[in-house]
PDB file of N, CA and C in Angstrom:
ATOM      1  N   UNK A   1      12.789 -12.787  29.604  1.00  0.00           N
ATOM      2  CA  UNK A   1      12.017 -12.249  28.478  1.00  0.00           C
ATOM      3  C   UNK A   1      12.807 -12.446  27.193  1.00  0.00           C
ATOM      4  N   UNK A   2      12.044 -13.075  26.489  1.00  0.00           N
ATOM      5  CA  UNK A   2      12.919 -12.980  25.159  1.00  0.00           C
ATOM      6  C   UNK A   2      13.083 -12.108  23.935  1.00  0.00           C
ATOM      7  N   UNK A   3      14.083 -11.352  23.654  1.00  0.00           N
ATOM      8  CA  UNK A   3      14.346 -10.699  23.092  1.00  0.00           C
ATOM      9  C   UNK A   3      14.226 -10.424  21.010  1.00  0.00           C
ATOM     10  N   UNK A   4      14.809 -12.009  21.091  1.00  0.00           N
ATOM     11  CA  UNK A   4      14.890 -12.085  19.223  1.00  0.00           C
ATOM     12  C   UNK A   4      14.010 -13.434  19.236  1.00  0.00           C
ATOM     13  N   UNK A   5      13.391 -13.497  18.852  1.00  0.00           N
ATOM     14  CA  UNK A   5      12.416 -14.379  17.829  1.00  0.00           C
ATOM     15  C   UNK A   5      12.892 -14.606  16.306  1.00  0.00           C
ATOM     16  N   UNK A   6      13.886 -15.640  15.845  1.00  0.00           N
ATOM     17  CA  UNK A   6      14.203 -15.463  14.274  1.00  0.00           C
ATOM     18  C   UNK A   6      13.151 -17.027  13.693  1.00  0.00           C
ATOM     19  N   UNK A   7      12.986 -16.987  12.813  1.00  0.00           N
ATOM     20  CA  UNK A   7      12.127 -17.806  12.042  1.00  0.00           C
ATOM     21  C   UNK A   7      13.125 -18.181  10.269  1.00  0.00           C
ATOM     22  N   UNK A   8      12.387 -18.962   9.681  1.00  0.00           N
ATOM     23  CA  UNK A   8      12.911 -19.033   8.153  1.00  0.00           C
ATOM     24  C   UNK A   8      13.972 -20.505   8.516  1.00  0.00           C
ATOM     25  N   UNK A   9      14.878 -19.852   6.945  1.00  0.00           N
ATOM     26  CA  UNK A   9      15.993 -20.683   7.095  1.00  0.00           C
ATOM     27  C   UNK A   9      15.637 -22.002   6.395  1.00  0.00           C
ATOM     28  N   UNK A  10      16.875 -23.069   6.207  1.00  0.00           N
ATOM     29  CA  UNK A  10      16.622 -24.242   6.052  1.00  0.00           C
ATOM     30  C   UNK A  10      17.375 -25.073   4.711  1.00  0.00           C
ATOM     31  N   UNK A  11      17.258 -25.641   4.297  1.00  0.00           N
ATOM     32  CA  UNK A  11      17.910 -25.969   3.113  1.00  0.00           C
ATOM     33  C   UNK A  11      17.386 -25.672   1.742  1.00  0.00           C
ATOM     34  N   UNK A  12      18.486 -24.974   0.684  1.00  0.00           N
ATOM     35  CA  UNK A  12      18.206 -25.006  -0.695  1.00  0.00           C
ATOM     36  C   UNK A  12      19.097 -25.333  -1.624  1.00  0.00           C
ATOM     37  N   UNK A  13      19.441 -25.429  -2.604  1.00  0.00           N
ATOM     38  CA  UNK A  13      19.848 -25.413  -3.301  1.00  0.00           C
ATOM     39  C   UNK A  13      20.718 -24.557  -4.273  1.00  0.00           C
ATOM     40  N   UNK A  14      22.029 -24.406  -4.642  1.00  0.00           N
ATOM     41  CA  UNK A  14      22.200 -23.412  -4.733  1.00  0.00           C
ATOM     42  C   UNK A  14      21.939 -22.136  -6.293  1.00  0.00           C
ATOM     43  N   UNK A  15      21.812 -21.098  -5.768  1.00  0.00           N
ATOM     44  CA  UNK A  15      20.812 -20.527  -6.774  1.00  0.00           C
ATOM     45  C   UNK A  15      19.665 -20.168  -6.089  1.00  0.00           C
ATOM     46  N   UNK A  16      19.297 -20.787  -5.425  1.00  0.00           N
ATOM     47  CA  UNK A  16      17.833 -20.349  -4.672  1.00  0.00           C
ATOM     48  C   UNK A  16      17.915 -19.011  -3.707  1.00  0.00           C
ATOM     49  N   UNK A  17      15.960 -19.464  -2.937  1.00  0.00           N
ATOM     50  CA  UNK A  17      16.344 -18.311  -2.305  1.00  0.00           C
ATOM     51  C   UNK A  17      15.815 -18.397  -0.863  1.00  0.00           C
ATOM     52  N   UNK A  18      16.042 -17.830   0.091  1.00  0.00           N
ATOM     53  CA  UNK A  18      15.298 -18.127   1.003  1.00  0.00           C
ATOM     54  C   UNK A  18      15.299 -16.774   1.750  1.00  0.00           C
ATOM     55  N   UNK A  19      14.223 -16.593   3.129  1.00  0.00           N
ATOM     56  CA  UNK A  19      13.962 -15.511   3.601  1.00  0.00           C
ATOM     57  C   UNK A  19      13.970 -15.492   5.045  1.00  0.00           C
ATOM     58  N   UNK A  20      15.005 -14.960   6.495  1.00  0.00           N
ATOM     59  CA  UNK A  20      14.730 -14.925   7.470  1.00  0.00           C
ATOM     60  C   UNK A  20      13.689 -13.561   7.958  1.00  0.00           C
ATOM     61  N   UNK A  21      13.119 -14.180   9.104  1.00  0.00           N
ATOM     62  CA  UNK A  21      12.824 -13.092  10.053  1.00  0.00           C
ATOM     63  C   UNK A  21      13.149 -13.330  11.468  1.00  0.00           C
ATOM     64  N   UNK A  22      13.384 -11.976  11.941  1.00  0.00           N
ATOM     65  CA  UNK A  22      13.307 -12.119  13.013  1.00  0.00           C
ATOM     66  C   UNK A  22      12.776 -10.950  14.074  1.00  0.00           C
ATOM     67  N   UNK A  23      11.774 -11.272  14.865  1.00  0.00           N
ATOM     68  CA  UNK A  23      11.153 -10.264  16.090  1.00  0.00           C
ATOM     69  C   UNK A  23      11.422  -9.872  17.206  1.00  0.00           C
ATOM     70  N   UNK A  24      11.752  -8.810  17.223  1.00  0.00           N
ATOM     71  CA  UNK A  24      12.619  -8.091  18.100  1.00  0.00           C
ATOM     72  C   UNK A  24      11.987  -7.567  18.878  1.00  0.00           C
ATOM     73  N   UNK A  25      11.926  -7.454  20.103  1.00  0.00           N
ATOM     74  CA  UNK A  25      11.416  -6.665  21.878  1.00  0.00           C
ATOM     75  C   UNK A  25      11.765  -5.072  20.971  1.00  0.00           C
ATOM     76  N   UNK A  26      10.557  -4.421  21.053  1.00  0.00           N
ATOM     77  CA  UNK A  26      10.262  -2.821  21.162  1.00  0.00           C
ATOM     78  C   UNK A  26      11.188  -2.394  21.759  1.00  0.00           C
ATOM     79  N   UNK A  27      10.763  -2.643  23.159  1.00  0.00           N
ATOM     80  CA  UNK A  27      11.269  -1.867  24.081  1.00  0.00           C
ATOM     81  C   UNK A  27      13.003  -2.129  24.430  1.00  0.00           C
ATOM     82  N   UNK A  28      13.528  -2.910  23.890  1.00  0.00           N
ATOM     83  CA  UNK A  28      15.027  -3.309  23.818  1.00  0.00           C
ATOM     84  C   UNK A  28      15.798  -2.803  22.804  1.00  0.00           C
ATOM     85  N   UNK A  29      15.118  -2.461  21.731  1.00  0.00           N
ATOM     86  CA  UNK A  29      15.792  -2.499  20.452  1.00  0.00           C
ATOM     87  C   UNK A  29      14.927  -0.568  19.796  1.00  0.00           C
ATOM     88  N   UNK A  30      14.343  -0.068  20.275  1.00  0.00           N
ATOM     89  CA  UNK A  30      13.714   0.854  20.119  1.00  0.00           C
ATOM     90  C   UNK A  30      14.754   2.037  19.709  1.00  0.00           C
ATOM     91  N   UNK A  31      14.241   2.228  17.953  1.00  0.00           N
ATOM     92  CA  UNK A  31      15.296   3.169  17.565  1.00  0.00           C
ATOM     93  C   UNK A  31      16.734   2.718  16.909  1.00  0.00           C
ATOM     94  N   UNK A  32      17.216   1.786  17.239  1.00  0.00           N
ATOM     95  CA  UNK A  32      18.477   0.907  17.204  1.00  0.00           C
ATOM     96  C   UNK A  32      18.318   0.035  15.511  1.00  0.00           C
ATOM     97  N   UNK A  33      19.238   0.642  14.877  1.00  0.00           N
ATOM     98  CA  UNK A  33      19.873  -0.515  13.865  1.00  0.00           C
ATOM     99  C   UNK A  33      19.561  -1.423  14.057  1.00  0.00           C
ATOM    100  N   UNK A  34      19.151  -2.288  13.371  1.00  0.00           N
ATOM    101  CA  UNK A  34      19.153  -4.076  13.546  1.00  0.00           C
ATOM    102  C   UNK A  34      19.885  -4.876  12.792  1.00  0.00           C
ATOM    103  N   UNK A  35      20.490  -5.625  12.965  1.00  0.00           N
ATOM    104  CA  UNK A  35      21.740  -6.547  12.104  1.00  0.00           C
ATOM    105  C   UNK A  35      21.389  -7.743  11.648  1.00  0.00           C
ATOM    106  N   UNK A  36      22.220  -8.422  10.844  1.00  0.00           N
ATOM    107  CA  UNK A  36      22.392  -9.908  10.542  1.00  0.00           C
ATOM    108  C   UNK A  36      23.668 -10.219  10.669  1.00  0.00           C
ATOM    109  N   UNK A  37      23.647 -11.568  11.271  1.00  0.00           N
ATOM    110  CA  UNK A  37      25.289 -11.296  11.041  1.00  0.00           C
ATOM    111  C   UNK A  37      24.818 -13.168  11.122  1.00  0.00           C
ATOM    112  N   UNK A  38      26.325 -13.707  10.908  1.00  0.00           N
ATOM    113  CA  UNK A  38      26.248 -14.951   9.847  1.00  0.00           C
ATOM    114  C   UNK A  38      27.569 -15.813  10.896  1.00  0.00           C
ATOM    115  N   UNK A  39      27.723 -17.041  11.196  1.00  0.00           N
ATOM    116  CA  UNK A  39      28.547 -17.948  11.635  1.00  0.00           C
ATOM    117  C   UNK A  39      28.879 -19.514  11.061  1.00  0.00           C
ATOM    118  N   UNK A  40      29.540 -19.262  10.066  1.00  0.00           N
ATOM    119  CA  UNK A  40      29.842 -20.765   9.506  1.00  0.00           C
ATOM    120  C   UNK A  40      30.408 -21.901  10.263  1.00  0.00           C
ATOM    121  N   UNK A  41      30.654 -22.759   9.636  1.00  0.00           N
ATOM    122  CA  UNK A  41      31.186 -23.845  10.531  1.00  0.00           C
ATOM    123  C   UNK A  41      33.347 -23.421  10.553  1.00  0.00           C
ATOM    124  N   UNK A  42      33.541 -23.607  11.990  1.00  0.00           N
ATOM    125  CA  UNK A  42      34.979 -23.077  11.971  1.00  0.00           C
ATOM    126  C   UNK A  42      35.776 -22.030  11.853  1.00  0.00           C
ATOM    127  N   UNK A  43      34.045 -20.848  11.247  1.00  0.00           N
ATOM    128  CA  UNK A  43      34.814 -19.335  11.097  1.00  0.00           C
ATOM    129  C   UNK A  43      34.170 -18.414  12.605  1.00  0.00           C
ATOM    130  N   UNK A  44      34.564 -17.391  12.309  1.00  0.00           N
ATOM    131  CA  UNK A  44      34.088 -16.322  13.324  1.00  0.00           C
ATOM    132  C   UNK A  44      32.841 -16.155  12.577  1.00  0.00           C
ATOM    133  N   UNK A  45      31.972 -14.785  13.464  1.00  0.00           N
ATOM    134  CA  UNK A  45      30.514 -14.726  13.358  1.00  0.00           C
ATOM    135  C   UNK A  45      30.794 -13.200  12.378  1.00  0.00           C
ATOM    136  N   UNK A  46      30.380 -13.336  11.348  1.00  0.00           N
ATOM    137  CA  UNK A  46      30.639 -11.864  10.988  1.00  0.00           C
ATOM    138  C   UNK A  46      29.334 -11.178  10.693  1.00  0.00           C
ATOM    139  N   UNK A  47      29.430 -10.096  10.169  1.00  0.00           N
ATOM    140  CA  UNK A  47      28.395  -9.061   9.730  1.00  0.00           C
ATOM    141  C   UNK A  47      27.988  -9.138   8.581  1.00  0.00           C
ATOM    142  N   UNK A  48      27.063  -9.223   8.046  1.00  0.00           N
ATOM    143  CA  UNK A  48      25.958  -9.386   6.940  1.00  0.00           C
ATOM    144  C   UNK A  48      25.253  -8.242   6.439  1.00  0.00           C
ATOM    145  N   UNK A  49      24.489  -7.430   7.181  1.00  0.00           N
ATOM    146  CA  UNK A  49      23.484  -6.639   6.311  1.00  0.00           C
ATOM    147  C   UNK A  49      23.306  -5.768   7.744  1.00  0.00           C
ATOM    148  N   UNK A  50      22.504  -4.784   7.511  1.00  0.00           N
ATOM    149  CA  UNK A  50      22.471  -3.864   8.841  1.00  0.00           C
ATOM    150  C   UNK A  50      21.234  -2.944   8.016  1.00  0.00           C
ATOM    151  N   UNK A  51      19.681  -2.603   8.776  1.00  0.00           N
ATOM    152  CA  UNK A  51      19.415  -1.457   8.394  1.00  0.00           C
ATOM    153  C   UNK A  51      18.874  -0.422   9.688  1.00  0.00           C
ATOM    154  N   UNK A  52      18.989   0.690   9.217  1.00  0.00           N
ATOM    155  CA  UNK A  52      18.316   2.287  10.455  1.00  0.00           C
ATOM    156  C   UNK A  52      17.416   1.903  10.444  1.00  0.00           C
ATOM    157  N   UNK A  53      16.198   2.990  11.678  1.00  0.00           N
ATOM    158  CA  UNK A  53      15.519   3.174  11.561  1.00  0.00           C
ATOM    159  C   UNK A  53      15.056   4.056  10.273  1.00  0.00           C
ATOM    160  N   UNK A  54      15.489   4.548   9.659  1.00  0.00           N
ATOM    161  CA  UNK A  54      15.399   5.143   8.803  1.00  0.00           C
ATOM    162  C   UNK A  54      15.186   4.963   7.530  1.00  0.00           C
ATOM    163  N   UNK A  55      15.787   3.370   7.396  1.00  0.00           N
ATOM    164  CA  UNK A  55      15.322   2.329   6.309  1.00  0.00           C
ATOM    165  C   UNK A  55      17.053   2.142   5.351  1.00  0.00           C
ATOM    166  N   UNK A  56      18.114   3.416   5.945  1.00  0.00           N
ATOM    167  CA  UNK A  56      18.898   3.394   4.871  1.00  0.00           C
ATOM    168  C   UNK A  56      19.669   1.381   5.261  1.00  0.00           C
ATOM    169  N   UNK A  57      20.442   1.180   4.339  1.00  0.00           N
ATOM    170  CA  UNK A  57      20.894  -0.237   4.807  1.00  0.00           C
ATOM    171  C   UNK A  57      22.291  -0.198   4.306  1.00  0.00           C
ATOM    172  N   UNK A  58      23.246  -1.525   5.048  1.00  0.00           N
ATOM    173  CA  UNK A  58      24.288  -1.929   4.325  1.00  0.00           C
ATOM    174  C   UNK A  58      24.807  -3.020   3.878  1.00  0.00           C
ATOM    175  N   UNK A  59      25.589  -3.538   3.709  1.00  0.00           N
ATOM    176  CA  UNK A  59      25.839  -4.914   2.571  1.00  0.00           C
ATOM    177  C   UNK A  59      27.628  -4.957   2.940  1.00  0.00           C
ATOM    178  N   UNK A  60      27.683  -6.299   3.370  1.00  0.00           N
ATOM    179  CA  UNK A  60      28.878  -7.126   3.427  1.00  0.00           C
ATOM    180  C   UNK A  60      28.946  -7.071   2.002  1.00  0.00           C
ATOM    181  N   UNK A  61      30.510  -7.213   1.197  1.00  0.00           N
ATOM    182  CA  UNK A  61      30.620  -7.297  -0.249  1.00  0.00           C
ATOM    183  C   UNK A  61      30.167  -8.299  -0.513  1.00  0.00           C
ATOM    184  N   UNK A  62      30.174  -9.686  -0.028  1.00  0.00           N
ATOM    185  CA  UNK A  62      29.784 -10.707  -0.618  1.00  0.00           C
ATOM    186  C   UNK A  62      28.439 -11.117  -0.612  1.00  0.00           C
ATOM    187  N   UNK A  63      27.554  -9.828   0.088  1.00  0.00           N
ATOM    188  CA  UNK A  63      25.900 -10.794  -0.108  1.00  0.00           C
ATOM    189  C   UNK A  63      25.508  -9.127  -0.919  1.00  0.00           C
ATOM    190  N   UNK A  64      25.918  -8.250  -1.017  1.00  0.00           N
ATOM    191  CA  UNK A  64      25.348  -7.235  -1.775  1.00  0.00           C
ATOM    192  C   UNK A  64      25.236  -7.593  -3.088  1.00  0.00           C
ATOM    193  N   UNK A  65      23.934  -6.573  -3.361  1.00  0.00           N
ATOM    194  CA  UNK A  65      23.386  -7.426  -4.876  1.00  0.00           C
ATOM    195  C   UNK A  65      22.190  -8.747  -4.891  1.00  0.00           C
ATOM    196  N   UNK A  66      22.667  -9.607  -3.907  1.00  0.00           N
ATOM    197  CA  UNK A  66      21.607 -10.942  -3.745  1.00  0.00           C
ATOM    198  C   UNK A  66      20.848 -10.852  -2.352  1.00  0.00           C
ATOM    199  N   UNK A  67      21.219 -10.277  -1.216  1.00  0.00           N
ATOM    200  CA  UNK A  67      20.712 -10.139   0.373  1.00  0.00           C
ATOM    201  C   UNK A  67      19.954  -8.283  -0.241  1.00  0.00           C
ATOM    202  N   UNK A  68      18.703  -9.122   0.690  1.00  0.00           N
ATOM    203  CA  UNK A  68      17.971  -7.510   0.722  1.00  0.00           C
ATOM    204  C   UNK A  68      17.020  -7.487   2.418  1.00  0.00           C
ATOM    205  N   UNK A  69      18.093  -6.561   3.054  1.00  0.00           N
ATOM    206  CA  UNK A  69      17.152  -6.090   4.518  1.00  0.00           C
ATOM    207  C   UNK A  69      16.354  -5.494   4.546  1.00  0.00           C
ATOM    208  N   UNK A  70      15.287  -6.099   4.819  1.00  0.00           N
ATOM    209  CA  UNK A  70      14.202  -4.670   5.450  1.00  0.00           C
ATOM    210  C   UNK A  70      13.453  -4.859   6.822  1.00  0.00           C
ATOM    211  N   UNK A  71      12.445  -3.899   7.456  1.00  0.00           N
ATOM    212  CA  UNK A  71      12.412  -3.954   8.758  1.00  0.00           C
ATOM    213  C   UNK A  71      10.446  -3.424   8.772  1.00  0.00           C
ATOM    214  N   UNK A  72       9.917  -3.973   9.289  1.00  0.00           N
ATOM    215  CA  UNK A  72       8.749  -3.503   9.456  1.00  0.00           C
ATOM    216  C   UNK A  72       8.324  -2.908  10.384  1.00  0.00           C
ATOM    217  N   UNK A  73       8.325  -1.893  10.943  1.00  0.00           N
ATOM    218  CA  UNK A  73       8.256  -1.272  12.591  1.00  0.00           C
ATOM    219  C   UNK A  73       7.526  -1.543  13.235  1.00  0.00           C
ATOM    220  N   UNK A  74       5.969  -1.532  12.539  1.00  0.00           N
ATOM    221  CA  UNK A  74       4.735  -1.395  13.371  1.00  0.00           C
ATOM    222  C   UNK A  74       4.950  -3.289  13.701  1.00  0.00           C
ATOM    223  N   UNK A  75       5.541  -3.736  12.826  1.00  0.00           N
ATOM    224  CA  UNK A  75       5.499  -5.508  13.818  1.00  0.00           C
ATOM    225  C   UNK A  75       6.560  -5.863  14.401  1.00  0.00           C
ATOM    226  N   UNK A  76       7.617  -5.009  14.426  1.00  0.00           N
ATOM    227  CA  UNK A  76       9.029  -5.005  15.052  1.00  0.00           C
ATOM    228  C   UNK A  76       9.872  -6.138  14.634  1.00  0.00           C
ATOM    229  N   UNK A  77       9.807  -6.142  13.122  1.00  0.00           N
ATOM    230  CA  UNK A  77      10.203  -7.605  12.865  1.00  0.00           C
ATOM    231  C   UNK A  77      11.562  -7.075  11.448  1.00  0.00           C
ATOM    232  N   UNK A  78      12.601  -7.611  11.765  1.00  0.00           N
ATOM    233  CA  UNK A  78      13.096  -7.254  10.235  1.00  0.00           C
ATOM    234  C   UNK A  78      13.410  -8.469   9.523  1.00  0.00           C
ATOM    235  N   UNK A  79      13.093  -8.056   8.453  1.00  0.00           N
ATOM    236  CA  UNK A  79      13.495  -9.855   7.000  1.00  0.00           C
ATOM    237  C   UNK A  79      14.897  -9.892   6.396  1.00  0.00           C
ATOM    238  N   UNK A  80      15.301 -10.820   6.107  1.00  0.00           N
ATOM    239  CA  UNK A  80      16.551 -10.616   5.371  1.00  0.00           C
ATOM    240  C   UNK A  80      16.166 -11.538   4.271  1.00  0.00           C
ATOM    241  N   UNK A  81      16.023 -11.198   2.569  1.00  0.00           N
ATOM    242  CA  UNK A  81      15.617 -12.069   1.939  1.00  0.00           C
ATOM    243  C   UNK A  81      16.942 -12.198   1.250  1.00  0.00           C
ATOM    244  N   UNK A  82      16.964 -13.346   0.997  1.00  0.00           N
ATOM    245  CA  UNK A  82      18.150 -14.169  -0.154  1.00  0.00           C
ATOM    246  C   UNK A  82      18.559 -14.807  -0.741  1.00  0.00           C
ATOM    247  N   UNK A  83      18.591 -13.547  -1.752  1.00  0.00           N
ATOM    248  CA  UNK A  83      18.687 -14.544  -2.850  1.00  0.00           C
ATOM    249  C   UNK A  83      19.797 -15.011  -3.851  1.00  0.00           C
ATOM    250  N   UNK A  84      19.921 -15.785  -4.792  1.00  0.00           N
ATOM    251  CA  UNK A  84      20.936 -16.286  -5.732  1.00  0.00           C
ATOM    252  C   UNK A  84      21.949 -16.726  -4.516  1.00  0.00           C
ATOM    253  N   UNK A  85      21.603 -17.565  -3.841  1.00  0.00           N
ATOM    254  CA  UNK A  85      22.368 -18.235  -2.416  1.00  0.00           C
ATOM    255  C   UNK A  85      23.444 -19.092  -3.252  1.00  0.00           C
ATOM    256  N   UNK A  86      24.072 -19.046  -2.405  1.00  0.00           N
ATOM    257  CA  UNK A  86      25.906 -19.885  -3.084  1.00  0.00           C
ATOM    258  C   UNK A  86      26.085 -21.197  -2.074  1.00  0.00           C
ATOM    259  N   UNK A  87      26.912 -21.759  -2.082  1.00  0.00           N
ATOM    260  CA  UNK A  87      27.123 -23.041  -0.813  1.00  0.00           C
ATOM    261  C   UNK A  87      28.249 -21.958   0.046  1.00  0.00           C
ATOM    262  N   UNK A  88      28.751 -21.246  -0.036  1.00  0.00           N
ATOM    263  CA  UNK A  88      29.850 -20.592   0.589  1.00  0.00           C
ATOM    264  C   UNK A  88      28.487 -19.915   2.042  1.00  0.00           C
ATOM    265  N   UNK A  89      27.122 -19.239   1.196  1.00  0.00           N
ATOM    266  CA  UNK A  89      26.508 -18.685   2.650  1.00  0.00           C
ATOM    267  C   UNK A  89      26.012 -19.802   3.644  1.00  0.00           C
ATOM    268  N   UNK A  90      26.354 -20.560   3.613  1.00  0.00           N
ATOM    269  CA  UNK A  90      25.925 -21.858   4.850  1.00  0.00           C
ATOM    270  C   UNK A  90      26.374 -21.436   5.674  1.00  0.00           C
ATOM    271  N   UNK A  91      25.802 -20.994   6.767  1.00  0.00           N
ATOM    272  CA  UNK A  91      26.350 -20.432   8.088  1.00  0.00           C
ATOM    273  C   UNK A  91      24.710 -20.627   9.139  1.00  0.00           C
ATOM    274  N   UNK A  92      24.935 -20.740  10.247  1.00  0.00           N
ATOM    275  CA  UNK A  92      23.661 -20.141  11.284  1.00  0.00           C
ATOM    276  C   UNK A  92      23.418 -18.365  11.246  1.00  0.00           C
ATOM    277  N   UNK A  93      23.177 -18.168  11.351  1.00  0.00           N
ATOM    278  CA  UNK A  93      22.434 -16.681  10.584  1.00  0.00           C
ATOM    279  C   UNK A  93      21.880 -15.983  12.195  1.00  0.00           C
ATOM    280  N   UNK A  94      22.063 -15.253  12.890  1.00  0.00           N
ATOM    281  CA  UNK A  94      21.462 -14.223  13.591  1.00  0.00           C
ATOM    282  C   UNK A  94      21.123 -12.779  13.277  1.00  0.00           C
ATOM    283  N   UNK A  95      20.152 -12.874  14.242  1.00  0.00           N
ATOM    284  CA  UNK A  95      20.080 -11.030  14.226  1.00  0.00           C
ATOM    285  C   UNK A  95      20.102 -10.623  15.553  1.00  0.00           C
ATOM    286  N   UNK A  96      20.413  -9.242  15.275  1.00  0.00           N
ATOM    287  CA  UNK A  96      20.669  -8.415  16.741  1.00  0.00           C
ATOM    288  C   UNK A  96      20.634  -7.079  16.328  1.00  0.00           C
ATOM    289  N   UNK A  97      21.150  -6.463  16.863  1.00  0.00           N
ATOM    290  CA  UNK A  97      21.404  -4.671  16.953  1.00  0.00           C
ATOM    291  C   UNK A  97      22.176  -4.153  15.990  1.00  0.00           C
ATOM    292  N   UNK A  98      22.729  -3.284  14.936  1.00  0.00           N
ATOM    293  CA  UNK A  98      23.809  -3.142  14.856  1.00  0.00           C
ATOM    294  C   UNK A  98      24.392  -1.577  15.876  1.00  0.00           C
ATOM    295  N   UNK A  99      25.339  -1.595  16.348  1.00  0.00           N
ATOM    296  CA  UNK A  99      25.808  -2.784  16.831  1.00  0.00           C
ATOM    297  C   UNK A  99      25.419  -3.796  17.469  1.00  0.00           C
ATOM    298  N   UNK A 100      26.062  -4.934  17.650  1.00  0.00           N
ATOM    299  CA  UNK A 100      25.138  -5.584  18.592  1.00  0.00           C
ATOM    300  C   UNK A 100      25.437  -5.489  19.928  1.00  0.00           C
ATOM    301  N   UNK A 101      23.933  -6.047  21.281  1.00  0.00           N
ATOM    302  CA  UNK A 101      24.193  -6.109  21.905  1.00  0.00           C
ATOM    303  C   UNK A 101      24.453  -7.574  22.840  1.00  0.00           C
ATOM    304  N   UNK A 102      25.653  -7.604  23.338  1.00  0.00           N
ATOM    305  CA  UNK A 102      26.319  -8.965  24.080  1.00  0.00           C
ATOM    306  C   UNK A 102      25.356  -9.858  24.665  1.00  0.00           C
ATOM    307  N   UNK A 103      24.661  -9.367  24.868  1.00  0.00           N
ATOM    308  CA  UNK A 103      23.210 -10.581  25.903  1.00  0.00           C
ATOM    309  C   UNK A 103      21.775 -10.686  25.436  1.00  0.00           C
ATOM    310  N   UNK A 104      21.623 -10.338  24.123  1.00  0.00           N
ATOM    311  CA  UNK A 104      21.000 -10.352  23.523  1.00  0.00           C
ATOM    312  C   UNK A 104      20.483 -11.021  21.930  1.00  0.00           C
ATOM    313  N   UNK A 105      21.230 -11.482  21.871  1.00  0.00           N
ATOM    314  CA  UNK A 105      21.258 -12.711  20.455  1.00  0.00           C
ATOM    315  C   UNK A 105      20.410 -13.415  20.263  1.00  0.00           C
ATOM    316  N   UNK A 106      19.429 -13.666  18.825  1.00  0.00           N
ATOM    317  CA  UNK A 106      18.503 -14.376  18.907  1.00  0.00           C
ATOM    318  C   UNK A 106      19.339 -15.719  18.948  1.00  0.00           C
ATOM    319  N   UNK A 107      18.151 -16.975  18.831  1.00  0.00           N
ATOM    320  CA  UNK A 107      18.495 -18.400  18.624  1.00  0.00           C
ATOM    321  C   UNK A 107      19.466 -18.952  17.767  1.00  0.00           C
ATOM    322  N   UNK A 108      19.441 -18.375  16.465  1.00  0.00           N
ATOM    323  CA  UNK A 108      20.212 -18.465  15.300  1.00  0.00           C
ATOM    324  C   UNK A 108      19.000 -19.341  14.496  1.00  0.00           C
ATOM    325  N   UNK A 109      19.345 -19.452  13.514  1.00  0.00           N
ATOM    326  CA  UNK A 109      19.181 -20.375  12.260  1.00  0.00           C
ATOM    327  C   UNK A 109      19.739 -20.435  11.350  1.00  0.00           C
ATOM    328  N   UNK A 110      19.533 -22.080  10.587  1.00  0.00           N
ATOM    329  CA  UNK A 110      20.571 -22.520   9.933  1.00  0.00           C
ATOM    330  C   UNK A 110      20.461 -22.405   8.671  1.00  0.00           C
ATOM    331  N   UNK A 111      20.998 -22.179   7.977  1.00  0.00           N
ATOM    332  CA  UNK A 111      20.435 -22.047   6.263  1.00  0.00           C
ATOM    333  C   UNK A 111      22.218 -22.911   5.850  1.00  0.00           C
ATOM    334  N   UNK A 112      21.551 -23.738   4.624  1.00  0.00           N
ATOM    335  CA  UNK A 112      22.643 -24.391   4.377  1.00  0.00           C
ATOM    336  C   UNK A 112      22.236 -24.337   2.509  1.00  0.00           C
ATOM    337  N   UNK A 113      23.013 -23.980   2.064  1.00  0.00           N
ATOM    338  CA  UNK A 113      23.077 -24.200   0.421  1.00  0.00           C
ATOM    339  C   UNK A 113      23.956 -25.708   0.363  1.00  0.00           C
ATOM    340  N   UNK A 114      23.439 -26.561  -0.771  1.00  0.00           N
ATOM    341  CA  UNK A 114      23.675 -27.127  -1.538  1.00  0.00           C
ATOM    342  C   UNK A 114      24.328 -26.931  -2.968  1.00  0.00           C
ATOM    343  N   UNK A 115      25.291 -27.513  -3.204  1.00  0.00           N
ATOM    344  CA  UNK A 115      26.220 -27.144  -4.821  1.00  0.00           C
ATOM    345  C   UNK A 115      25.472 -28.254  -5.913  1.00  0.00           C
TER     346      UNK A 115
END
């Protein structure tokens, strides 16, 4: 059964903006934080944005201000929109839990800025 469904992504330019989603199993993720978290080429996978059920959210220093999470319940889907993109956020982009959980990772996608 698959768990994350992510969509979006792709190439822009930098300055631009672009918008993931991704759809998350109810019944897996029910109640649970949902994350972004980000993997460049050669680095580790780090943490990006995170929001509650509750709607409150958080921000890595370097995408706060331009990354905005939100989560739609009734479609179980959360967006990560972003914007004023740099060439530094080129990374494959997931979502998951925050925290996350180990066997559960969507596909990824790739978003690549251009300078």
């Amino acid at each position: 059964q698959v768990q994350l469904v992510q969509s979006g992504g792709g190439l822009v330019q930098a300055g631009g903006s672009l918008r993931l989603s991704c759809v998350y199993s109810g019944r897996t993720f029910s109640g649970d934080a949902m994350g972004w978290y980000r993997q460049a080429p050669g680095r580790e996978l780090e943490f990006v944005a995170a929001i509650w059920s509750g709607l409150s959210t958080y921000y890595t220093d370097s995408v706060r201000g331009r990354f905005t999470v939100s989560r739609d319940k009734d479609k179980n889907t959360v967006y990560l929109q972003m914007n004023i993109l740099k060439p530094e956020d080129t990374a494959v982009y997931y979502c998951n839990s925050e925290p996350p959980k180990s066997d559960c990772w969507g596909q990824g996608t790739q978003v690549t800025v251009s300078s």
